[in-house]
Protein backbone atom coordinates (compact mmCIF):
# COMPACT_ATOMS: atom_id res chain seq x y z
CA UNK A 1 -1.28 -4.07 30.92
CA UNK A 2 -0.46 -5.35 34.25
CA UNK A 3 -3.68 -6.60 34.89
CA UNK A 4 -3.10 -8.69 31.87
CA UNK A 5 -0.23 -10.38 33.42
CA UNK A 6 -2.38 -11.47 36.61
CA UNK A 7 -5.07 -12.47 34.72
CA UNK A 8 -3.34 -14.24 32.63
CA UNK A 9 -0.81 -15.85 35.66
CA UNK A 10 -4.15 -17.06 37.38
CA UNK A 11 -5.47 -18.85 34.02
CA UNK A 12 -2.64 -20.54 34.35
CA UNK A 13 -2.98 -21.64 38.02
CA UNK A 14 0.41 -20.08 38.97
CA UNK A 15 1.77 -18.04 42.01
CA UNK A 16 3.91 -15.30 41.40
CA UNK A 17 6.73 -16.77 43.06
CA UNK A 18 6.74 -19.34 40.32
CA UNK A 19 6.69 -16.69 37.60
CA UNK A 20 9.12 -14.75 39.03
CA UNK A 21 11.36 -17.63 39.54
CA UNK A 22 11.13 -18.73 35.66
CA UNK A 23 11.57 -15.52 34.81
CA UNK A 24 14.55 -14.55 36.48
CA UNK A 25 13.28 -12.15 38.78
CA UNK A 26 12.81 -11.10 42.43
CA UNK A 27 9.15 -12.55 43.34
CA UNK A 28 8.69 -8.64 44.97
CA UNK A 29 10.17 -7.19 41.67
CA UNK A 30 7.63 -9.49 39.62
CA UNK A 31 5.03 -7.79 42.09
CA UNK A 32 5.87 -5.04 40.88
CA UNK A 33 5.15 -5.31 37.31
CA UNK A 34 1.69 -6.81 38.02
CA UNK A 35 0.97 -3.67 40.00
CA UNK A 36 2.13 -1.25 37.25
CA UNK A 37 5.02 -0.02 39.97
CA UNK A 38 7.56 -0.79 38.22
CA UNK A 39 8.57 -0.30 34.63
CA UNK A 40 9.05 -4.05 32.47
CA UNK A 41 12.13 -4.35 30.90
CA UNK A 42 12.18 -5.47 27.08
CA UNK A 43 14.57 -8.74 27.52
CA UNK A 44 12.31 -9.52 31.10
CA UNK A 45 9.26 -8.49 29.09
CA UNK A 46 10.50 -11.55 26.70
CA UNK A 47 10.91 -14.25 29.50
CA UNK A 48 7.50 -13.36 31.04
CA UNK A 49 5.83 -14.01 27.90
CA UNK A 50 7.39 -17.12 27.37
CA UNK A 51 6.62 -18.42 31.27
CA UNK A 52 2.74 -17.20 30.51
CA UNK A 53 2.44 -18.53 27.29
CA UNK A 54 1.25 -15.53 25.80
CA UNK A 55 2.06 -13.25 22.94
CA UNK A 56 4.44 -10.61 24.37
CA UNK A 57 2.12 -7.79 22.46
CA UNK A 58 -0.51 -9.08 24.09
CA UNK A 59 0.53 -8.92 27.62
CA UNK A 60 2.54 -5.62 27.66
CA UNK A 61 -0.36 -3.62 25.23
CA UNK A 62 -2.82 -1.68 26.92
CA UNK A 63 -6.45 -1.93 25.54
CA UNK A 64 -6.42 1.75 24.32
CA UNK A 65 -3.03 2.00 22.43
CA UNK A 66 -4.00 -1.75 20.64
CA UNK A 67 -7.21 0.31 18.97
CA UNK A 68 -5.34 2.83 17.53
């Protein structure tokens, strides 16, 4: 999961400062989430998805559970 929202944050040319900004969150709390420190809340979860332009399954599913 969290490497999807780098990978997907660097398709999209865009520092995490920006992200985090959009999103509504501390750029070191953002940091965070990209790292898998810190746990994603569902209505942050939302506003992440919307600054990456992604779906918000997509981002926040890891490769294993989306096969089951």
């Amino acid at each position: 999961m969290t490497s999807k929202l780098r990978e997907r944050r660097q398709e999209l040319e865009l520092p995490q400062i920006v992200v985090a900004k959009l999103a509504r969150v501390a750029q070191t709390t953002y940091s965070g989430y990209e790292r898998g420190e810190r746990p994603v809340p569902e209505k942050v979860a939302v506003r992440i998805a919307r600054v990456l332009r992604a779906d918000i399954q997509t981002l926040f599913t890891d490769d294993a559970e989306a096969g089951r």
